[in-house]
N, C-alpha and C. Protein backbone atom coordinates (compact mmCIF):
# COMPACT_ATOMS: atom_id res chain seq x y z
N UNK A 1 0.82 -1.21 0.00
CA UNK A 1 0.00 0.00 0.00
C UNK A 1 0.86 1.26 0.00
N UNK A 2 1.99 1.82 0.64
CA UNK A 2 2.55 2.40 1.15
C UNK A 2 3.08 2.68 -0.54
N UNK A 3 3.91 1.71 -1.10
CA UNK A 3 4.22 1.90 -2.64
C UNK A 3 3.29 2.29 -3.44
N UNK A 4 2.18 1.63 -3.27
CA UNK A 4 1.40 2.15 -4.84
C UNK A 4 0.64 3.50 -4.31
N UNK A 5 0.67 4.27 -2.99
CA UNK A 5 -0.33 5.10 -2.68
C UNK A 5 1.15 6.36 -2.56
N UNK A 6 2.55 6.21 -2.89
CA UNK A 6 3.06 7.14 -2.54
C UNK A 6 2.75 8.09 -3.41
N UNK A 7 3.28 9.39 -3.14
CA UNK A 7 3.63 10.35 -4.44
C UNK A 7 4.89 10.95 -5.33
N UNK A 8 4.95 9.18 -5.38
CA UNK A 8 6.28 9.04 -6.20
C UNK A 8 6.15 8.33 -6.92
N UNK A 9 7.03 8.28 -8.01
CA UNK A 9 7.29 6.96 -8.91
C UNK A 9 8.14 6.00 -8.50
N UNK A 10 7.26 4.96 -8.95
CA UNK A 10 7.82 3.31 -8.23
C UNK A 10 7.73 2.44 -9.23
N UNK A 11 8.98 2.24 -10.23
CA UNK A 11 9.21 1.18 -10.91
C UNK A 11 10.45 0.38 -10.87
N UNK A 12 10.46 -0.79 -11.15
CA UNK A 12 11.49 -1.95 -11.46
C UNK A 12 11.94 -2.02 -12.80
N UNK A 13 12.81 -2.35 -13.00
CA UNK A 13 13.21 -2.63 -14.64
C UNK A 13 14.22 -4.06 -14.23
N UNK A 14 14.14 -5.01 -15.41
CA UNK A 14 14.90 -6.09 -15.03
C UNK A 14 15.98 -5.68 -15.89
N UNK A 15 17.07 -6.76 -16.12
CA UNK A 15 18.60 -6.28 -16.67
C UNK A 15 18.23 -6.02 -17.94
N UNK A 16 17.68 -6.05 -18.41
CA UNK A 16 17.83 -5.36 -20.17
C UNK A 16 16.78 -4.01 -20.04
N UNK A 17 15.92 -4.06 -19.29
CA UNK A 17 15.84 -2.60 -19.22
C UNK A 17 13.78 -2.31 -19.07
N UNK A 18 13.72 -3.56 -19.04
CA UNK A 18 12.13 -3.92 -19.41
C UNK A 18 11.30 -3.66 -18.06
N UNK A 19 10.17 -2.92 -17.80
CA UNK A 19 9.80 -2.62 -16.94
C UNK A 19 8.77 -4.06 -16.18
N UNK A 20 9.10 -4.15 -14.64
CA UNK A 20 8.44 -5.33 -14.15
C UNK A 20 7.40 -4.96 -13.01
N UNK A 21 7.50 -3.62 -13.03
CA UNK A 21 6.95 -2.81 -11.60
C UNK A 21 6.50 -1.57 -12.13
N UNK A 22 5.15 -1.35 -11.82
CA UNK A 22 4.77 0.06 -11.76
C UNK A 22 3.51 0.30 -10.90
N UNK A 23 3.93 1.36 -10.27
CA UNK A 23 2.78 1.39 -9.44
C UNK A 23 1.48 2.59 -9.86
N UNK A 24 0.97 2.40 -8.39
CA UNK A 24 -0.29 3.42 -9.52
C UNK A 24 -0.12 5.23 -9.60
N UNK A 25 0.88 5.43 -8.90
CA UNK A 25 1.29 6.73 -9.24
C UNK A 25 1.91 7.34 -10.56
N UNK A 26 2.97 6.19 -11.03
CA UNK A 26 3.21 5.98 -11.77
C UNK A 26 2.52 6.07 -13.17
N UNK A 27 1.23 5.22 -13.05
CA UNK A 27 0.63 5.58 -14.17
C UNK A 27 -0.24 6.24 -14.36
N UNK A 28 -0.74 7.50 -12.80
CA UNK A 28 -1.09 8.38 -12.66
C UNK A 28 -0.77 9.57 -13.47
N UNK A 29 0.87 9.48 -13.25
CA UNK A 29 1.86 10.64 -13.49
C UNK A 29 1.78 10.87 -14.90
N UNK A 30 2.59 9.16 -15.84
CA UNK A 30 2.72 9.27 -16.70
C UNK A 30 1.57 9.01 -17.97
N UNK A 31 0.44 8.27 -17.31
CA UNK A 31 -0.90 8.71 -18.03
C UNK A 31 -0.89 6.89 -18.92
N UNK A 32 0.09 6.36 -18.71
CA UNK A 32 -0.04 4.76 -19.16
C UNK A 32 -0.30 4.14 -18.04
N UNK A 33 -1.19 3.11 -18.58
CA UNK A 33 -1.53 1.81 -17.51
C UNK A 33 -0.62 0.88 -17.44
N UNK A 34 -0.80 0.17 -16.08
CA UNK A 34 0.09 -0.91 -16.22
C UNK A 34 0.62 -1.51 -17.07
N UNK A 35 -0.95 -2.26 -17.64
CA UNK A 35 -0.72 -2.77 -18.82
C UNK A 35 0.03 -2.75 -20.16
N UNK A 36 0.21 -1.33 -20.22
CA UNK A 36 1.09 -0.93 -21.55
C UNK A 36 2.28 -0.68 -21.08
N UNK A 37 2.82 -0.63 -19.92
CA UNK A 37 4.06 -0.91 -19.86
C UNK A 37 4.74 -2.23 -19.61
N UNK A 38 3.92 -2.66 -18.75
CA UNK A 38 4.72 -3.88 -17.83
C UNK A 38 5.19 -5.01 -19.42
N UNK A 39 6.39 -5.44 -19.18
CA UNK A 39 7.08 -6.35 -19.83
C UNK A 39 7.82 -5.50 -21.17
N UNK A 40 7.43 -3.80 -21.15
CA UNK A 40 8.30 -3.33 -22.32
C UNK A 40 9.33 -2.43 -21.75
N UNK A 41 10.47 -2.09 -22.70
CA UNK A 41 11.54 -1.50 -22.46
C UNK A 41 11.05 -0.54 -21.81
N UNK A 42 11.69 0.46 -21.09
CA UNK A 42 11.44 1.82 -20.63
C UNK A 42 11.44 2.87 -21.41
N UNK A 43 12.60 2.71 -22.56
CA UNK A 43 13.49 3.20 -23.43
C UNK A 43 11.99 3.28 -24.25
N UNK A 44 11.25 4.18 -24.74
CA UNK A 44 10.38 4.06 -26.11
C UNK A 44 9.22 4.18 -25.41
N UNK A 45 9.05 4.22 -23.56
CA UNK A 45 7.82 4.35 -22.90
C UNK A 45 7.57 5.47 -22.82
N UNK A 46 8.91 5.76 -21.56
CA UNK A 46 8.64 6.98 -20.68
C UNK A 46 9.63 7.84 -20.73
N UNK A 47 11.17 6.98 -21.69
CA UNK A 47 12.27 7.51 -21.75
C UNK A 47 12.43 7.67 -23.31
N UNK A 48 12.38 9.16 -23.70
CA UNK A 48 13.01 8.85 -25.22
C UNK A 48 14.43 8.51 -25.40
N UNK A 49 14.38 7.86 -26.39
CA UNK A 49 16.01 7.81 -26.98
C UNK A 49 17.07 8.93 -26.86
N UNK A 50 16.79 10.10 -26.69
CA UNK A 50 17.32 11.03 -26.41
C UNK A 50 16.65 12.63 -25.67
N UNK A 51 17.43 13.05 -24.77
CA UNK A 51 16.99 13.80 -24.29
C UNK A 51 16.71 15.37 -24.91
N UNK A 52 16.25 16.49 -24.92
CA UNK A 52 16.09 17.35 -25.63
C UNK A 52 17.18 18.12 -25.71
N UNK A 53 18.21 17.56 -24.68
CA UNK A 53 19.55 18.49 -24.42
C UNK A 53 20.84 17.94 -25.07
N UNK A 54 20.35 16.67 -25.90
CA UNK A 54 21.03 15.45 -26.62
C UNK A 54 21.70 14.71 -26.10
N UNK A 55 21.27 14.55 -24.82
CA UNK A 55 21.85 13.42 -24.15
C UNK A 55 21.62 11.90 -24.63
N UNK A 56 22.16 11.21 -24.85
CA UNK A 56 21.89 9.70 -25.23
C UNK A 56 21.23 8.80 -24.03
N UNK A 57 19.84 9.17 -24.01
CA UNK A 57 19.62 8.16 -22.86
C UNK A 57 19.27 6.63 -22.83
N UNK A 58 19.48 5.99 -24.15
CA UNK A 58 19.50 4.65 -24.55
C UNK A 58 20.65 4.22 -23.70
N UNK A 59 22.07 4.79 -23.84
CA UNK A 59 22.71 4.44 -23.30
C UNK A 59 22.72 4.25 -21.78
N UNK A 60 22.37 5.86 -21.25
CA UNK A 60 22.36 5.91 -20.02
C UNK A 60 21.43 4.87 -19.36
N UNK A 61 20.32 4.42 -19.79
CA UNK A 61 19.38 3.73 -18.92
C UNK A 61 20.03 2.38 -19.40
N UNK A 62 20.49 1.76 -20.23
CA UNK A 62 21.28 0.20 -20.17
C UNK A 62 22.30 0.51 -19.46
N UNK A 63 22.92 1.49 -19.35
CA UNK A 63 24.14 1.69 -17.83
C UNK A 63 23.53 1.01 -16.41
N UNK A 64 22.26 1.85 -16.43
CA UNK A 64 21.35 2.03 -15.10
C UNK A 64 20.97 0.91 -14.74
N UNK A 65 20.37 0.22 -15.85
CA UNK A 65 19.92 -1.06 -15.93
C UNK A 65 21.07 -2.56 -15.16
N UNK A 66 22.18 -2.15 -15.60
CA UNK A 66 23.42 -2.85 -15.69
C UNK A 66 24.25 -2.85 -14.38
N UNK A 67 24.07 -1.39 -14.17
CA UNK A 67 25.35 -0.76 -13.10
C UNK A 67 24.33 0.27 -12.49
N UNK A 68 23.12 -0.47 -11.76
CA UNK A 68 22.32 0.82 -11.06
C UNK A 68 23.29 1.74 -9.67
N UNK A 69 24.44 0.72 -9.53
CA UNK A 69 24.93 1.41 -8.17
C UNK A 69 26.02 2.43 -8.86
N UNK A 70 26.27 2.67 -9.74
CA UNK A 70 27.00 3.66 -10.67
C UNK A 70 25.82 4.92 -11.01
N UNK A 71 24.60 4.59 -10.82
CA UNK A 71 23.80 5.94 -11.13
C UNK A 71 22.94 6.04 -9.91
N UNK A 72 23.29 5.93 -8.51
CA UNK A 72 22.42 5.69 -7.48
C UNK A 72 21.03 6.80 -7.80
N UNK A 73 21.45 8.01 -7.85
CA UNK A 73 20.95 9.14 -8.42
C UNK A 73 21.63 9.87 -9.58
N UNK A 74 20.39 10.04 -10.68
CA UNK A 74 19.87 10.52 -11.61
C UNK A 74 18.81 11.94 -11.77
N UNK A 75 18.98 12.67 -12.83
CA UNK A 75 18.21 13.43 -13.20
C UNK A 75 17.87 13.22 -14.54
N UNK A 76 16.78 12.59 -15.50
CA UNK A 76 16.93 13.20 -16.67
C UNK A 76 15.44 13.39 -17.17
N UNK A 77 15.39 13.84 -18.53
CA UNK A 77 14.34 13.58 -18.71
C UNK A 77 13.71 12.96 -19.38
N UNK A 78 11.90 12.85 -19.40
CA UNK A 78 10.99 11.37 -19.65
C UNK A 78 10.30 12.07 -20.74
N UNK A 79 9.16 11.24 -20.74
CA UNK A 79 7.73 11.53 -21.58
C UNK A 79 7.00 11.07 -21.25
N UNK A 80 5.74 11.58 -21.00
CA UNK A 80 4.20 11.08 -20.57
C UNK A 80 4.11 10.79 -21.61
N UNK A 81 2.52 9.96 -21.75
CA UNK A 81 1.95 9.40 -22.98
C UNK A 81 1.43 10.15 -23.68
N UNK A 82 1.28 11.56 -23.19
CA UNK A 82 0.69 12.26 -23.96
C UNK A 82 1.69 13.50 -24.83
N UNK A 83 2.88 12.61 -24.91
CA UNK A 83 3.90 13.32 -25.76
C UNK A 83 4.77 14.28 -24.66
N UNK A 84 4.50 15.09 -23.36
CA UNK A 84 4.74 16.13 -22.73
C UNK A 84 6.00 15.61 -22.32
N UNK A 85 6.97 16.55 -22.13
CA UNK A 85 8.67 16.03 -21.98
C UNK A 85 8.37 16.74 -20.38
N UNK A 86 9.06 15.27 -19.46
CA UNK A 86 9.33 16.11 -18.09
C UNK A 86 10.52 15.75 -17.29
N UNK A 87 10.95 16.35 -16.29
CA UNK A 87 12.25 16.10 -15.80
C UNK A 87 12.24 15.26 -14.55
N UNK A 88 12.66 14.31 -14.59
CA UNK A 88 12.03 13.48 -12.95
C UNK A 88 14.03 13.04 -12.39
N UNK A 89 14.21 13.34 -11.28
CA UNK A 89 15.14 12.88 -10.03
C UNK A 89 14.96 11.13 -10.02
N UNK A 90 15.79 10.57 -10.22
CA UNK A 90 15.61 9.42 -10.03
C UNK A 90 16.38 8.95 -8.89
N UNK A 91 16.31 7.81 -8.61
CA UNK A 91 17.00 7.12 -7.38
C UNK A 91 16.63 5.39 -7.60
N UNK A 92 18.27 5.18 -7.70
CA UNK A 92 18.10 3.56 -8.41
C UNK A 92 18.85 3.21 -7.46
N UNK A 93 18.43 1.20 -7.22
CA UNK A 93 19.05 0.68 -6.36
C UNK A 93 19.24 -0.45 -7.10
N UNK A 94 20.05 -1.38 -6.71
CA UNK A 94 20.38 -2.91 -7.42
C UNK A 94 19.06 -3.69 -6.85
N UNK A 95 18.45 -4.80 -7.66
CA UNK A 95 17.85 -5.98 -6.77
C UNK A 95 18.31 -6.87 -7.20
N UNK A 96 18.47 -8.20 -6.05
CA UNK A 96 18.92 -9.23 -5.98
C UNK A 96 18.15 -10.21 -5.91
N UNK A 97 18.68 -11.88 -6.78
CA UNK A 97 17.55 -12.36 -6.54
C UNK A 97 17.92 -13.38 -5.24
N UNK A 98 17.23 -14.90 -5.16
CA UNK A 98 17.74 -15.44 -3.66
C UNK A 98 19.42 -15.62 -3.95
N UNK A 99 19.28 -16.18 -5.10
CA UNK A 99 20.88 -16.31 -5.14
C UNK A 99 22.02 -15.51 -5.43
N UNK A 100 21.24 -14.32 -5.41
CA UNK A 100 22.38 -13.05 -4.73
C UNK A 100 22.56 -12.58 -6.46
N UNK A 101 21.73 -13.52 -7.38
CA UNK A 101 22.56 -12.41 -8.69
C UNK A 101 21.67 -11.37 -9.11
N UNK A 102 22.66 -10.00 -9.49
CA UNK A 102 21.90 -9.47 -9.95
C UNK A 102 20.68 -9.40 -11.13
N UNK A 103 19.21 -8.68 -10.29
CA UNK A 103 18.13 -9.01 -11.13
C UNK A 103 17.12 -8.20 -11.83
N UNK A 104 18.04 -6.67 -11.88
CA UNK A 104 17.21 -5.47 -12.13
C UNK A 104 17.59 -4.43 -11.32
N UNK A 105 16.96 -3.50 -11.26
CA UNK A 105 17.18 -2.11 -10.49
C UNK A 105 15.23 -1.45 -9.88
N UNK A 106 15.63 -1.00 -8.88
CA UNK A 106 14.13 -0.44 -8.69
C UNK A 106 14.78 1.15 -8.60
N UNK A 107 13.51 1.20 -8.99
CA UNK A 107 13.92 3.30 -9.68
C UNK A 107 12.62 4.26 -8.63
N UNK A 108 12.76 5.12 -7.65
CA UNK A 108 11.93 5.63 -7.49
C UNK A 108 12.08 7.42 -8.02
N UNK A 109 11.21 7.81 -8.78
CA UNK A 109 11.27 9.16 -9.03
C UNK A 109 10.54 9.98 -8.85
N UNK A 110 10.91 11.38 -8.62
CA UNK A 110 9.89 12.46 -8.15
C UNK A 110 10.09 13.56 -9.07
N UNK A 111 9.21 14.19 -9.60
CA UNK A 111 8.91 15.60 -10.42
C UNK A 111 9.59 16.36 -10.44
N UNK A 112 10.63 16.92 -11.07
CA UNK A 112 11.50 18.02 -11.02
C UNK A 112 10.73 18.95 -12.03
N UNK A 113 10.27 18.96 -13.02
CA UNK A 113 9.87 19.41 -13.81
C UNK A 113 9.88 21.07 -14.11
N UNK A 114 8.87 21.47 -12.70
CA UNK A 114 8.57 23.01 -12.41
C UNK A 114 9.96 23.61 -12.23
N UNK A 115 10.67 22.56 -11.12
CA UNK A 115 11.81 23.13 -11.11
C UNK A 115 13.42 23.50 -11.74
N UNK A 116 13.07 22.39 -13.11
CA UNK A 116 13.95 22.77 -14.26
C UNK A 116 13.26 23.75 -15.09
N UNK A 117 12.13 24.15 -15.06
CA UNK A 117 11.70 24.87 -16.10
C UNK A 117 12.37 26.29 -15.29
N UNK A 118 11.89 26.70 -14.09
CA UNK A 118 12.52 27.77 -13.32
C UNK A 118 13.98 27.85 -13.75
N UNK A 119 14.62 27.03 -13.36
CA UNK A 119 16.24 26.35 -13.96
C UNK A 119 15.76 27.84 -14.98
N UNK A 120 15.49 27.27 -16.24
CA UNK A 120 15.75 27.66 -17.70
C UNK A 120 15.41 28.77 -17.49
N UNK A 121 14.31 29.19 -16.99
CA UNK A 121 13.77 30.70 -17.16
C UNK A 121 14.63 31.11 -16.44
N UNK A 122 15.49 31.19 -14.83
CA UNK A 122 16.28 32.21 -14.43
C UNK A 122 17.62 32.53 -15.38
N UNK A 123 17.87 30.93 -15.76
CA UNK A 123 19.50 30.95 -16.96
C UNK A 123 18.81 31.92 -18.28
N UNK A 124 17.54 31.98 -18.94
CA UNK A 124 17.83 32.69 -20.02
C UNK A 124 17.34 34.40 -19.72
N UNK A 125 16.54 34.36 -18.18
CA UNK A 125 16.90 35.90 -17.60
C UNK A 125 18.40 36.50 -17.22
N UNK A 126 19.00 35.68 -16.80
CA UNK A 126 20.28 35.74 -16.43
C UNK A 126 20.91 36.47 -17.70
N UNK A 127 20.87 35.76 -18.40
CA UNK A 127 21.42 35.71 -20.03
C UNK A 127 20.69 36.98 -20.68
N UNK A 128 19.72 37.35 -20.62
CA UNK A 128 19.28 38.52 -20.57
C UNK A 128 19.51 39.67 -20.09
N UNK A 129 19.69 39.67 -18.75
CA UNK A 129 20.08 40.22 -18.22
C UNK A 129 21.56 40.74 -18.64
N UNK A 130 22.07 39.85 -19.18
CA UNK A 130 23.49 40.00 -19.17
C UNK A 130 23.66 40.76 -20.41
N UNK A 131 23.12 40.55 -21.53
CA UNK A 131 23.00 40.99 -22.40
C UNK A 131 22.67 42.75 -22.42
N UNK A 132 21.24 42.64 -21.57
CA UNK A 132 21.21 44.21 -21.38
C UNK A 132 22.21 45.11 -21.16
N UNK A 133 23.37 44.26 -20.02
CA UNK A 133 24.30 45.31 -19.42
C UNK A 133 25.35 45.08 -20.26
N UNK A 134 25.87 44.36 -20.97
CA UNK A 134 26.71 44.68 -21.59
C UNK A 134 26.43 45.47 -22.73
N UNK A 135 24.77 45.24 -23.29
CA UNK A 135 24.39 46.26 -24.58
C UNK A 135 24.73 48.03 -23.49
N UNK A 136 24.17 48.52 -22.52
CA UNK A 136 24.20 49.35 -21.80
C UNK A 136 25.49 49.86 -21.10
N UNK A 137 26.55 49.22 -20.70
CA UNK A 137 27.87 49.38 -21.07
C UNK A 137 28.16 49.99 -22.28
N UNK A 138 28.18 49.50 -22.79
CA UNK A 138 28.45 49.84 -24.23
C UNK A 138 27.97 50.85 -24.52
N UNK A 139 26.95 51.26 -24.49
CA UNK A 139 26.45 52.27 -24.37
C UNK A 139 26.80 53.59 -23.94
N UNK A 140 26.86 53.59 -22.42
CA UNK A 140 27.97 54.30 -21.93
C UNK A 140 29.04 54.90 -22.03
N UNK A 141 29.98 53.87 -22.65
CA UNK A 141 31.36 54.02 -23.01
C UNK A 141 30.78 54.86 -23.85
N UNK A 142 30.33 54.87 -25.12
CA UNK A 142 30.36 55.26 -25.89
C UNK A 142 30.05 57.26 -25.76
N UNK A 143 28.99 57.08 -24.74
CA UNK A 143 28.49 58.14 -24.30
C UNK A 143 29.56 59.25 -23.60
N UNK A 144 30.35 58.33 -22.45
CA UNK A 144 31.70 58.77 -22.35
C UNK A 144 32.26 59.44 -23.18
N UNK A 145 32.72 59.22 -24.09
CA UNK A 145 33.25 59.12 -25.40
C UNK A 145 33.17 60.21 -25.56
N UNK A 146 32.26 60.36 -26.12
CA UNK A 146 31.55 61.45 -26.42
C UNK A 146 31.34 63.32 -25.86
N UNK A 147 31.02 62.58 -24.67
CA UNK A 147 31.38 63.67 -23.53
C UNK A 147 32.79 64.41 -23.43
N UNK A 148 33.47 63.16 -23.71
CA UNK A 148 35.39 63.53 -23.32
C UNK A 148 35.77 64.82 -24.63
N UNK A 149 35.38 64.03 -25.55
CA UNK A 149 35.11 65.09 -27.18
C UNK A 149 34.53 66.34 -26.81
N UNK A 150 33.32 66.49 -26.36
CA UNK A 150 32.92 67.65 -25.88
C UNK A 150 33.36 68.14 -25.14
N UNK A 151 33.94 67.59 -23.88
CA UNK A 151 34.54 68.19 -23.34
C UNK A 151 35.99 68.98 -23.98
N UNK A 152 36.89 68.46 -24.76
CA UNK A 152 37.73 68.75 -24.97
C UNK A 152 37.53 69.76 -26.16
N UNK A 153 36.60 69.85 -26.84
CA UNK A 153 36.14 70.51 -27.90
C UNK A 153 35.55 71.79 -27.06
N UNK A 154 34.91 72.01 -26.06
CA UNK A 154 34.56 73.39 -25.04
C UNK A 154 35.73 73.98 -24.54
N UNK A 155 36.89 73.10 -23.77
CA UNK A 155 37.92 73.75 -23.32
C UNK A 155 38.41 74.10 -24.41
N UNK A 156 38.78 73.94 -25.41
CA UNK A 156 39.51 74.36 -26.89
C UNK A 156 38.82 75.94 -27.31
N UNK A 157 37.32 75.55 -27.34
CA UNK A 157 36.65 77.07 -27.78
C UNK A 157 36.89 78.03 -26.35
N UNK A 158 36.70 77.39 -25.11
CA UNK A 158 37.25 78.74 -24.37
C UNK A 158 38.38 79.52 -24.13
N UNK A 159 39.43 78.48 -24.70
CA UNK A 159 40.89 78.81 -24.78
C UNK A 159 40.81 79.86 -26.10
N UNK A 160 40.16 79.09 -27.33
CA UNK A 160 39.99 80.69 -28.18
C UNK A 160 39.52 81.66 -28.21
N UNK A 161 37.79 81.32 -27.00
CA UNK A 161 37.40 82.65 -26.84
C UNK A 161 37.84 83.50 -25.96
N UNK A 162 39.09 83.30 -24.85
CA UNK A 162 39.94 83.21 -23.97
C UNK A 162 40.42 84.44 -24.44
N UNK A 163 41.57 84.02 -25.72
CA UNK A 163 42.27 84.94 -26.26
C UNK A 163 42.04 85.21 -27.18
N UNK A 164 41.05 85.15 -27.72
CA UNK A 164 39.88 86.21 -29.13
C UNK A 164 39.92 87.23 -28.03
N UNK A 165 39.37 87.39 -26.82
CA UNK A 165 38.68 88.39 -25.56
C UNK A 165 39.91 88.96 -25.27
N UNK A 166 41.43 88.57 -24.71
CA UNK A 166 42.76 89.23 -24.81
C UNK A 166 42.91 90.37 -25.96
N UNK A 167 42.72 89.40 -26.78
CA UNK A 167 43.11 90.44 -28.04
C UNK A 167 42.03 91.45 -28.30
N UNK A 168 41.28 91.36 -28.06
CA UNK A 168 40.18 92.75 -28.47
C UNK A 168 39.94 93.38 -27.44
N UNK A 169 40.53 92.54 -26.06
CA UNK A 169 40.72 93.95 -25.22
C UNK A 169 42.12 94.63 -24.96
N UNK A 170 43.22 93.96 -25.68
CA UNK A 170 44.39 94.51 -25.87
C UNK A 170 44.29 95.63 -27.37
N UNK A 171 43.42 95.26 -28.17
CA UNK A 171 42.93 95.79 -29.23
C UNK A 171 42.38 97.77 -28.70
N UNK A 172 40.97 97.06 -27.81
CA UNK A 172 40.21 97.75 -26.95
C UNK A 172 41.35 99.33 -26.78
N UNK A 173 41.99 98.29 -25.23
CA UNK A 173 42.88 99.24 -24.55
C UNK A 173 43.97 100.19 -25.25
């Protein structure tokens, strides 16, 4: 009870990668029934072949599958059935069978989703951000620039109107 009522994902995969466990959160989350998963790869379920960031996750999940204590924890991302790409935390453990050989991995995962999307939106504000100030720098300088010119172009005319004013009052006098 405790498994199928958590609010997590609770699946098994045996050594090639085929799902043997899912509970009902699980197909809460990801919007498939048992039925359409249990006995198929993961890879082509819930995991595409590759991630949107081009990660190879064919590979990674026959790693997982293979060497779950090499990926105790994971982040990557899945697919609901209804096409929607999401990011789930994983946490894999080895299972054993009586005779101690290895017989799969159990995977429990929880929703990162909201919180990679935040991820992206602060990195491409960031990036924005960054952009502004260096467009606005730039800016500046330039404005600087500019100023220094004027400036040096005012002291120049008062230096001539300086002594234009000498001379026409030496003129004057």
């Amino acid at each position: 009870d405790l498994v199928e009522n958590a609010n997590s994902i609770f699946l098994r995969l045996d050594p090639e990668g085929r799902v043997t466990f899912w509970n009902r959160f699980a197909a809460k989350f990801f919007g498939f029934k048992a039925a359409e998963v249990l006995g198929r790869p993961v890879v082509g379920t819930i995991v595409p072949g590759r991630e949107s960031t081009g990660r190879n996750l064919r590979m990674l999940l026959n790693d997982i599958c293979r060497h779950p204590e090499r990926h105790v924890n994971n982040v990557n991302e899945n697919v609901k059935k209804s096409g929607e790409r999401v990011w789930i935390a994983w946490t894999n453990r080895p299972v054993f069978d009586e005779e101690g050989r290895f017989a799969g991995a159990l995977c429990v995962g929880n929703d990162l989703t909201r919180v990679k999307r935040a991820e992206d939106q602060l990195r491409r504000s960031h990036g924005e951000l960054e952009r502004r100030v260096a467009a606005r720098t730039r800016a500046l300088l330039r404005a600087t620039r500019d100023l220094k010119r004027e400036l040096v172009d005012r002291t120049r005319a008062e230096r001539t109107l300086k002594a234009s004013e000498e001379r026409f009052r030496a003129f004057f006098d």
